[in-house]
N, C-alpha and C. Protein backbone atom coordinates (compact mmCIF):
# COMPACT_ATOMS: atom_id res chain seq x y z
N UNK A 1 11.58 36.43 32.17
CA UNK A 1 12.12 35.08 32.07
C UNK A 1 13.57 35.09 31.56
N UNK A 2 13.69 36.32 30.85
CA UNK A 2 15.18 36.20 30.38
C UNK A 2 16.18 36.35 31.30
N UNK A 3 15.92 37.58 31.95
CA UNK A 3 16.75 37.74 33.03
C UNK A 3 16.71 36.55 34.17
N UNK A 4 15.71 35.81 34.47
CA UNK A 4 16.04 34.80 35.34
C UNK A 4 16.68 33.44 35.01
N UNK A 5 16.75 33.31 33.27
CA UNK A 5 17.64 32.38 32.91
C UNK A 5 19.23 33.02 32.92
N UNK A 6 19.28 34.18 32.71
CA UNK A 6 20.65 34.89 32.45
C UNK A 6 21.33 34.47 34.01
N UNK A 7 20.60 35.21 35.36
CA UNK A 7 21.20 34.72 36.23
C UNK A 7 21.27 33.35 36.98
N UNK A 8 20.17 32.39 36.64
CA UNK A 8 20.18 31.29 36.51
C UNK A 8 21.54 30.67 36.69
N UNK A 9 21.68 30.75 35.52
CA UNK A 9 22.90 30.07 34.30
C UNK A 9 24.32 30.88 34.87
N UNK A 10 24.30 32.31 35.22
CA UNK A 10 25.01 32.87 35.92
C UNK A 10 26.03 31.99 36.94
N UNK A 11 24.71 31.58 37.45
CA UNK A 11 24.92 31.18 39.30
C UNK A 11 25.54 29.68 38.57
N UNK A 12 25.11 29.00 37.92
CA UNK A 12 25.16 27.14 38.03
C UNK A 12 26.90 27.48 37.76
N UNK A 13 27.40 27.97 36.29
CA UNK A 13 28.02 28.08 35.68
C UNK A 13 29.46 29.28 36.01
N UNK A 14 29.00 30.46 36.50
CA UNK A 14 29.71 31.67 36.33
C UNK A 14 31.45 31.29 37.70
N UNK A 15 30.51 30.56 38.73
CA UNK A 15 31.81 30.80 39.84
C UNK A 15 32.74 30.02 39.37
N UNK A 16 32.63 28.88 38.60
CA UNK A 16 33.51 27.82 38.44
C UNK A 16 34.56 28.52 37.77
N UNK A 17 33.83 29.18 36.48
CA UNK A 17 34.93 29.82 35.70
C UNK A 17 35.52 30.92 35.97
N UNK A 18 34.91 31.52 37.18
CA UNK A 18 35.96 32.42 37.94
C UNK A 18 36.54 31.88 38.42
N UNK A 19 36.69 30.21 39.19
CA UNK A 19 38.06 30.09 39.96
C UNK A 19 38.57 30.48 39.38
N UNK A 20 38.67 29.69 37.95
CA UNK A 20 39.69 28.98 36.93
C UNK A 20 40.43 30.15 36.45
N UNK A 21 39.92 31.57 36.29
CA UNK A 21 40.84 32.86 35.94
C UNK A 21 40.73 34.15 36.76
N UNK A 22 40.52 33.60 37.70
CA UNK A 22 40.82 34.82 39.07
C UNK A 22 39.56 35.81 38.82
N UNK A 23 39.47 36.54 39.70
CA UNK A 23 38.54 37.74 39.81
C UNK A 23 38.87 38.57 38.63
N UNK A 24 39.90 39.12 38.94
CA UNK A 24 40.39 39.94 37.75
C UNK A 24 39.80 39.72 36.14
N UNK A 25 40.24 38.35 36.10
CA UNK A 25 40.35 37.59 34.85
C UNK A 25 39.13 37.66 34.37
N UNK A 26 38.51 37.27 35.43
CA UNK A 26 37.11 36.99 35.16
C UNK A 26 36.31 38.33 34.58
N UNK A 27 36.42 39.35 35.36
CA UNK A 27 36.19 40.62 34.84
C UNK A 27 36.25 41.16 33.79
N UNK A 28 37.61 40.88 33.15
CA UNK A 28 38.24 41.15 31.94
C UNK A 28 37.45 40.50 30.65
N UNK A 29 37.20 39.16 31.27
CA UNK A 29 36.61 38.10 30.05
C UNK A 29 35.09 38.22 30.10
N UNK A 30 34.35 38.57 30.99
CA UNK A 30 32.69 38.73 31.19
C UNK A 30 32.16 40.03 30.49
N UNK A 31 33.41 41.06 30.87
CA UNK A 31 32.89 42.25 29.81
C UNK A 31 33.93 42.30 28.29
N UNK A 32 34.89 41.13 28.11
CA UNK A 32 34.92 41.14 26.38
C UNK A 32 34.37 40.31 25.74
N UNK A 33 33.22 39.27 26.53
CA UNK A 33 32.23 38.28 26.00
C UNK A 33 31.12 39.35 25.66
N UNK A 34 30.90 40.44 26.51
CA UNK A 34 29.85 40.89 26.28
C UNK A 34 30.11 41.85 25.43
N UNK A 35 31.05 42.37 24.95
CA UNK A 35 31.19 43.09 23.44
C UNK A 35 31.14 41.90 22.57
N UNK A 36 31.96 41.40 22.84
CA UNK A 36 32.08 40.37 21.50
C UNK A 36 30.92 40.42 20.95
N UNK A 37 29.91 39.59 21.63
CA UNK A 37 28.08 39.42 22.02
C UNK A 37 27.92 40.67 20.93
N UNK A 38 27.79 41.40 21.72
CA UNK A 38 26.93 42.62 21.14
C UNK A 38 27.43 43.15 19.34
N UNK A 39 29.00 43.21 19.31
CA UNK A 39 28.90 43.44 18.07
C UNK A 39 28.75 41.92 17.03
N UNK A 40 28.97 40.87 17.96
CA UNK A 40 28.21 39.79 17.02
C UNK A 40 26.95 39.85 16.20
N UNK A 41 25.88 40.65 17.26
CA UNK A 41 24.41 40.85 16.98
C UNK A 41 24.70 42.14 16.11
N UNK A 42 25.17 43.18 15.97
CA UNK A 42 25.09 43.98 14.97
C UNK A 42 25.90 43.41 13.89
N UNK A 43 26.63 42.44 13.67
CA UNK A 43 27.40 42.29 12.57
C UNK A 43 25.79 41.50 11.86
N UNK A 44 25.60 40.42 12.26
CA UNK A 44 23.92 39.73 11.70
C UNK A 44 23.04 40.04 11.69
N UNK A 45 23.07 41.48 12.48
CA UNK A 45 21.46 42.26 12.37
C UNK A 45 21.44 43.29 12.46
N UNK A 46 22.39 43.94 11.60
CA UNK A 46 22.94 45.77 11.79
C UNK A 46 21.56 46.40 11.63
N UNK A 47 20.35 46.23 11.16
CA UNK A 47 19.16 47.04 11.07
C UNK A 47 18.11 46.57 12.71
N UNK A 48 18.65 45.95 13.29
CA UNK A 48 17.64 44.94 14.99
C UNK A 48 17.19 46.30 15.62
N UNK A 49 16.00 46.22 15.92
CA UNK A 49 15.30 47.34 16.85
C UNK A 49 15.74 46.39 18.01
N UNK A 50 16.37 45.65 18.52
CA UNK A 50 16.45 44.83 19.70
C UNK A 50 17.21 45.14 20.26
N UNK A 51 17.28 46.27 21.58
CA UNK A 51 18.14 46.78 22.99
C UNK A 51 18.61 45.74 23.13
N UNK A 52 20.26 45.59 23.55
CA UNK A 52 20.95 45.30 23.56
C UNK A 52 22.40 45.83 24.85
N UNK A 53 22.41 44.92 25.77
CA UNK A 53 23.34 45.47 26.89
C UNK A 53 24.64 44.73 26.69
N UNK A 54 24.26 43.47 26.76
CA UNK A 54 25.31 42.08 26.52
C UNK A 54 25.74 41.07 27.41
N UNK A 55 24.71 41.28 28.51
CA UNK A 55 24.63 40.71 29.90
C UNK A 55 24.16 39.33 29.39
N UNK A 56 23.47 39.08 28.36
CA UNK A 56 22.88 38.05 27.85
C UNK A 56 24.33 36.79 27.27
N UNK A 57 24.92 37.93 25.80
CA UNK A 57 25.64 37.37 25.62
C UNK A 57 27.41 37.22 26.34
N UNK A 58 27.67 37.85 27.98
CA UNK A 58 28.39 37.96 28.36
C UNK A 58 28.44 36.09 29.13
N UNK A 59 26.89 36.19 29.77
CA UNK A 59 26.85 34.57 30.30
C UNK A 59 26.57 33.38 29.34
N UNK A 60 26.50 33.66 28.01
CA UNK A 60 26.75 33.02 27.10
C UNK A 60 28.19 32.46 26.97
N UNK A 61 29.12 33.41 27.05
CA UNK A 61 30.69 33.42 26.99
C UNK A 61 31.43 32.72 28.30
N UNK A 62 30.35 32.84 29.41
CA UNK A 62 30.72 31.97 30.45
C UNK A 62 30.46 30.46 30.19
N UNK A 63 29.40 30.25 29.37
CA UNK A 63 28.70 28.87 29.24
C UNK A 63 29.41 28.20 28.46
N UNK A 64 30.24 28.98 27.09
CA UNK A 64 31.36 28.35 26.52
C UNK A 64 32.50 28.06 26.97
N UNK A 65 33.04 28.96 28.10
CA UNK A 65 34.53 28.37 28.19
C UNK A 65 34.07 27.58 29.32
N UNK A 66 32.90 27.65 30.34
CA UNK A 66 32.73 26.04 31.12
C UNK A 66 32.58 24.57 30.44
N UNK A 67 32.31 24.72 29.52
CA UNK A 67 31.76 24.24 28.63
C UNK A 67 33.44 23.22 27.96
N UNK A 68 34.52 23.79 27.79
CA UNK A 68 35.76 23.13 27.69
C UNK A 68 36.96 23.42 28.80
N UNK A 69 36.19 24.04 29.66
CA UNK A 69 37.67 24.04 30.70
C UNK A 69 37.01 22.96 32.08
N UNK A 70 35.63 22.74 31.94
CA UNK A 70 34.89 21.50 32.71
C UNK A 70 34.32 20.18 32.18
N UNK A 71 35.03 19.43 31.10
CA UNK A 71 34.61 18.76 30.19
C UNK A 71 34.03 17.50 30.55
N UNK A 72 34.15 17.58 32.20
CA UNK A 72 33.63 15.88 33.12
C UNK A 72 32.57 16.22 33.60
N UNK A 73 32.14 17.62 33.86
CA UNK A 73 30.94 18.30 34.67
C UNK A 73 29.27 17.77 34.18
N UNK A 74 28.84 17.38 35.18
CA UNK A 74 27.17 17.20 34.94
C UNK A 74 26.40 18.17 35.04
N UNK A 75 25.19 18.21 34.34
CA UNK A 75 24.26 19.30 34.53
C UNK A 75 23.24 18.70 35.27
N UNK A 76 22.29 18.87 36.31
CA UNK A 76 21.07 18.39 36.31
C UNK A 76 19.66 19.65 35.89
N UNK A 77 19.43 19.03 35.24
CA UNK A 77 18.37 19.38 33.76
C UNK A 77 17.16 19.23 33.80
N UNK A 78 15.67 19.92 33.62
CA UNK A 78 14.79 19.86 33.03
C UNK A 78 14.37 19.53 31.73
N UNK A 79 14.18 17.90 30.89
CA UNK A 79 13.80 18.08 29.82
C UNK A 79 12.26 17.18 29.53
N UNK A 80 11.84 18.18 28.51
CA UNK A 80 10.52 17.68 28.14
C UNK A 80 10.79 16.74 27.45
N UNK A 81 9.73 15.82 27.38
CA UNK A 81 9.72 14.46 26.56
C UNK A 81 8.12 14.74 26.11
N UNK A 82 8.19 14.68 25.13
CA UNK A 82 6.70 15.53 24.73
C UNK A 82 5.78 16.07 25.67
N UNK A 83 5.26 15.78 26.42
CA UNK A 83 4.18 16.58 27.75
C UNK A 83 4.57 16.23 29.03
N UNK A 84 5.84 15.55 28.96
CA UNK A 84 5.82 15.45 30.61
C UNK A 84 7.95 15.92 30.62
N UNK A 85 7.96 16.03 31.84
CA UNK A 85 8.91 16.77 32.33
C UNK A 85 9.51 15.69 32.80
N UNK A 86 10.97 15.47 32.32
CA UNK A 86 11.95 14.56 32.68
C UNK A 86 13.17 15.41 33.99
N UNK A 87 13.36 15.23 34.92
CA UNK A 87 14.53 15.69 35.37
C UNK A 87 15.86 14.46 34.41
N UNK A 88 16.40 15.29 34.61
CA UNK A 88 18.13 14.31 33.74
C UNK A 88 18.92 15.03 34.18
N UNK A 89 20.34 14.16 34.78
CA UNK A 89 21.27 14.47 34.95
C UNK A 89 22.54 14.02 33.66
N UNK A 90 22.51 15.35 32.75
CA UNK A 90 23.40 15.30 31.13
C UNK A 90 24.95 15.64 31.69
N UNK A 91 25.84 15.16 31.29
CA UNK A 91 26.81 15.92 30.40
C UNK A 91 26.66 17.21 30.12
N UNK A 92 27.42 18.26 30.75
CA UNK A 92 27.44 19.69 30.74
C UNK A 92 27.76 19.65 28.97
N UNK A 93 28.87 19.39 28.59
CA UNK A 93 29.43 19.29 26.99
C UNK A 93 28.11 19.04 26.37
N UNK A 94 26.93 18.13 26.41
CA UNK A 94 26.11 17.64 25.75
C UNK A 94 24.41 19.01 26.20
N UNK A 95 24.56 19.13 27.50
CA UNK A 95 23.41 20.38 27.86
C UNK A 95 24.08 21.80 27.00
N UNK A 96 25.13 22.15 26.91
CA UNK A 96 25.67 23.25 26.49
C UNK A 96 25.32 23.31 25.00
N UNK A 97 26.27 22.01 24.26
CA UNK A 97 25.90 22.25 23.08
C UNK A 97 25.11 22.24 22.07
N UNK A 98 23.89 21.46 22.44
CA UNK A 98 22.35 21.77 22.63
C UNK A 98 21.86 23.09 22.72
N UNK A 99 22.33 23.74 23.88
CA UNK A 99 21.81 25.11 23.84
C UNK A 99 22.37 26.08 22.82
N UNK A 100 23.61 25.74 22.49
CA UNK A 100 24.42 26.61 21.51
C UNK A 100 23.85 26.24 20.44
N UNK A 101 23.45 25.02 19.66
CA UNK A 101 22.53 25.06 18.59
C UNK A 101 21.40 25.55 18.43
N UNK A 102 20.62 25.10 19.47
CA UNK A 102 19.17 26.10 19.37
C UNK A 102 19.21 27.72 19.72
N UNK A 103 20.64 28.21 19.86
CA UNK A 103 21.07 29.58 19.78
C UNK A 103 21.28 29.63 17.78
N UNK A 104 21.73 28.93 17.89
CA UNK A 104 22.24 29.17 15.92
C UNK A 104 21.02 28.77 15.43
N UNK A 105 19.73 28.38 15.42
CA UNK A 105 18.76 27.79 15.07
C UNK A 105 18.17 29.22 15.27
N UNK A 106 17.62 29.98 16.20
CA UNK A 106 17.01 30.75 16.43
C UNK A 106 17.42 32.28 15.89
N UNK A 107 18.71 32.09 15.73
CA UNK A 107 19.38 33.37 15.34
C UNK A 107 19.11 32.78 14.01
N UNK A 108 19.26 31.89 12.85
CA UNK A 108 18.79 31.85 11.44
C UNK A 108 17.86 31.70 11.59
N UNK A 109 16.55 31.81 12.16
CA UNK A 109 15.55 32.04 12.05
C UNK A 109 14.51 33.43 12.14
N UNK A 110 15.66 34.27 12.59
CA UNK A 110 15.25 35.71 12.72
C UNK A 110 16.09 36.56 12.07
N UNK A 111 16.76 35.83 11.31
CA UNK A 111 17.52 37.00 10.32
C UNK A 111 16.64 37.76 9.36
N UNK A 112 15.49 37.06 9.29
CA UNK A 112 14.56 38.34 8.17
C UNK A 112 13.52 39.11 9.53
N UNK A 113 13.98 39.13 10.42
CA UNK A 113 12.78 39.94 11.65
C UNK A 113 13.69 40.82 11.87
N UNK A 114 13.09 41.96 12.52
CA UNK A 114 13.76 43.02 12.75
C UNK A 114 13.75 42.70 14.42
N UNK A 115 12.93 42.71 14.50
CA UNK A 115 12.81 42.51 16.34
C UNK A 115 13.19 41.50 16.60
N UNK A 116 12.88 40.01 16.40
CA UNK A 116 13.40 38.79 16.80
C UNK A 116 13.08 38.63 17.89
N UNK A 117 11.75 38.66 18.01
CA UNK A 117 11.02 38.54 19.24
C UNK A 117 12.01 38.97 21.26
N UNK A 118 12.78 40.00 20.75
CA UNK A 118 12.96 40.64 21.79
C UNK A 118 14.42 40.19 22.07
N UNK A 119 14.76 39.09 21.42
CA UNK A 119 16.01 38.63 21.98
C UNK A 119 17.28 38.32 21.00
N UNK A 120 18.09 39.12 21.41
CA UNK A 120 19.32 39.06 20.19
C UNK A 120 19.91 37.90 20.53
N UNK A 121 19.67 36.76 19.71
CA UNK A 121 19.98 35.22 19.32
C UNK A 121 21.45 35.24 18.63
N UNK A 122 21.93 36.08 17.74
CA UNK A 122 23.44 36.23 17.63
C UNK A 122 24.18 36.50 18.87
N UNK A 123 24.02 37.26 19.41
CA UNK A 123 24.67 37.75 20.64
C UNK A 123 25.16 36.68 21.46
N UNK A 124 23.91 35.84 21.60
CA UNK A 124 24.05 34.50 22.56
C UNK A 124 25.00 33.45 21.53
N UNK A 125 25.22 33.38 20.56
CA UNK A 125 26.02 32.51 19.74
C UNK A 125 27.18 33.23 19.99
N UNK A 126 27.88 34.54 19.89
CA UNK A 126 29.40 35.15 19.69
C UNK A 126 29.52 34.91 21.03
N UNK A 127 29.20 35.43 21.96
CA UNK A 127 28.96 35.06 23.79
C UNK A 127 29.90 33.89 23.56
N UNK A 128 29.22 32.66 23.52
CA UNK A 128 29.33 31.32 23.72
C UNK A 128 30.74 31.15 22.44
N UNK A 129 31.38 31.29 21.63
CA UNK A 129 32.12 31.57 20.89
C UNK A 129 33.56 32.53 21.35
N UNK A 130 33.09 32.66 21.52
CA UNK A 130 34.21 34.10 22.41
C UNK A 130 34.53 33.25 23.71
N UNK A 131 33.60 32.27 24.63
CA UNK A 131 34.10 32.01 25.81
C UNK A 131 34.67 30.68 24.71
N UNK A 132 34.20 29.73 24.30
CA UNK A 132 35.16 28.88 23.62
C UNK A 132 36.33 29.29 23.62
N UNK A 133 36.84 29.74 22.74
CA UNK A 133 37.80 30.73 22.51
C UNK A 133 38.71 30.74 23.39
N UNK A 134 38.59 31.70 24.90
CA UNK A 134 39.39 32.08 25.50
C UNK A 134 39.51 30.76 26.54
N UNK A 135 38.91 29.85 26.21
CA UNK A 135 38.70 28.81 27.46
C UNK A 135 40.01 27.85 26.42
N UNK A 136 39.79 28.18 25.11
CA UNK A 136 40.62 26.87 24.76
C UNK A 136 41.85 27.16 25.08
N UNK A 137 42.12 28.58 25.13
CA UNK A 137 43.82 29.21 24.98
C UNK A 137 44.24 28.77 26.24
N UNK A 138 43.18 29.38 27.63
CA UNK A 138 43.56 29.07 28.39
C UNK A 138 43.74 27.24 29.52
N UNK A 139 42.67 26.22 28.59
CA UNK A 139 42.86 24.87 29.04
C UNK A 139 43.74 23.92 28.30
N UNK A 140 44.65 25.07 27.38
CA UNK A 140 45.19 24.43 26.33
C UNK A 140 46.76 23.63 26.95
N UNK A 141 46.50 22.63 27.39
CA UNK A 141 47.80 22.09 28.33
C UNK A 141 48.69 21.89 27.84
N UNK A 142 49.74 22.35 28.54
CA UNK A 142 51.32 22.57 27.97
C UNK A 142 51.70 21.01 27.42
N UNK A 143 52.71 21.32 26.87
CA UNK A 143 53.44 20.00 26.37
C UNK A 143 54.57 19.28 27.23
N UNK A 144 53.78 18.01 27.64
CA UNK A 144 54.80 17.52 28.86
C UNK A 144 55.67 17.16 28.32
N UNK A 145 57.14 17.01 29.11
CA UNK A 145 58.43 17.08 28.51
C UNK A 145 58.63 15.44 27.96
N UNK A 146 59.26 15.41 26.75
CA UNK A 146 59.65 14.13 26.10
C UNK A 146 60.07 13.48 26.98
N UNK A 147 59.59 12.41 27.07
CA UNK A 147 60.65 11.60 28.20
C UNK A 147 62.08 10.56 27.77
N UNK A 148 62.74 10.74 28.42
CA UNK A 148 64.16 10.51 27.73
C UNK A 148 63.79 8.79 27.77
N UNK A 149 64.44 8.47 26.39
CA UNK A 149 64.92 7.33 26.03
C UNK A 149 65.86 6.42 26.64
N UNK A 150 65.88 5.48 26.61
CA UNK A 150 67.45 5.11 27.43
C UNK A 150 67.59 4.02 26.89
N UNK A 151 68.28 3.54 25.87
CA UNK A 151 68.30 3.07 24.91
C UNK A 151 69.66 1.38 25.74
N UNK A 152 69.00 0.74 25.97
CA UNK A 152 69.86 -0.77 26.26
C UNK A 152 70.90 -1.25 25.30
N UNK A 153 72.28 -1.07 25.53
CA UNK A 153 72.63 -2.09 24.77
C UNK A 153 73.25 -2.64 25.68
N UNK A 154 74.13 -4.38 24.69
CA UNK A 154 74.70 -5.43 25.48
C UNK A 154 75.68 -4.75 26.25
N UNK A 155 76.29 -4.04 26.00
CA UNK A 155 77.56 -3.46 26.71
C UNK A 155 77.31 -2.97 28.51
N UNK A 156 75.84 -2.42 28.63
CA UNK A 156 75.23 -2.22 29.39
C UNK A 156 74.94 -3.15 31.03
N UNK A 157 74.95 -4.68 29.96
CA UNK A 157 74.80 -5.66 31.30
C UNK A 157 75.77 -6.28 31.98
């Protein structure tokens, strides 16, 4: 199930933010999300019996910088409402950061487990942190030029 949310989330999420920084770019930023990721999870769980690649927290790092370089984007969503299954169409900003909490929820909740039921929950927080990050530098819009004054006086008319 992990791996089919990883590419899941891959697919909804991953091409957009490759337009936005080329192939290259994209390359560059998918495998330093996925260090980031990984030594995130050993910085909070340097003792984790939990294998660790960073493929997890690499599409984590995609989910953050879509997350502010697509800030109008909809998700359409599966959510439970106690026993029954809602489809919803959310706010990507509002589906994301939802998931990024119940990433920080789950990762303080396994800081005294060694295993953490299989899934390094830090990883997926630095991921998503790391794409913040590089999404803000890069959606960070220049400063449009002052626009000149032109100041009226009587002499003028």
């Amino acid at each position: 199930m992990h791996l089919i949310g990883n590419i899941w989330f891959l697919y909804i999420f991953g091409d957009n933010v490759e337009d936005r920084m080329g192939p290259f770019g994209y390359l560059l930023f998918y495998l330093g999300a996925g260090i980031t990721a990984s030594l995130t999870h050993f910085a909070f769980q340097p003792t984790s019996a939990v294998p660790t690649i960073g493929a997890s927290g690499a599409v984590a790092g995609i989910m953050g910088a879509y997350m502010l370089l697509y800030p109008h984007a909809k998700v359409v969503t599966v959510v439970p409402i106690f026993f029954i299954l809602q489809i919803m169409v959310l706010p990507a900003q509002i589906f994301l950061g939802i998931w990024f909490v119940i990433q920080l929820l789950q990762g303080g909740f396994s800081m005294g487990s060694a295993q953490a039921a299989g899934v390094a929950w830090w990883a997926h927080a630095g991921g998503f942190l790391f794409g913040l990050v590089v999404a803000w530098f890069l959606g960070k819009p220049q400063q449009p030029p002052q626009p000149r004054v032109r100041v009226i006086t009587p002499n003028d008319y």
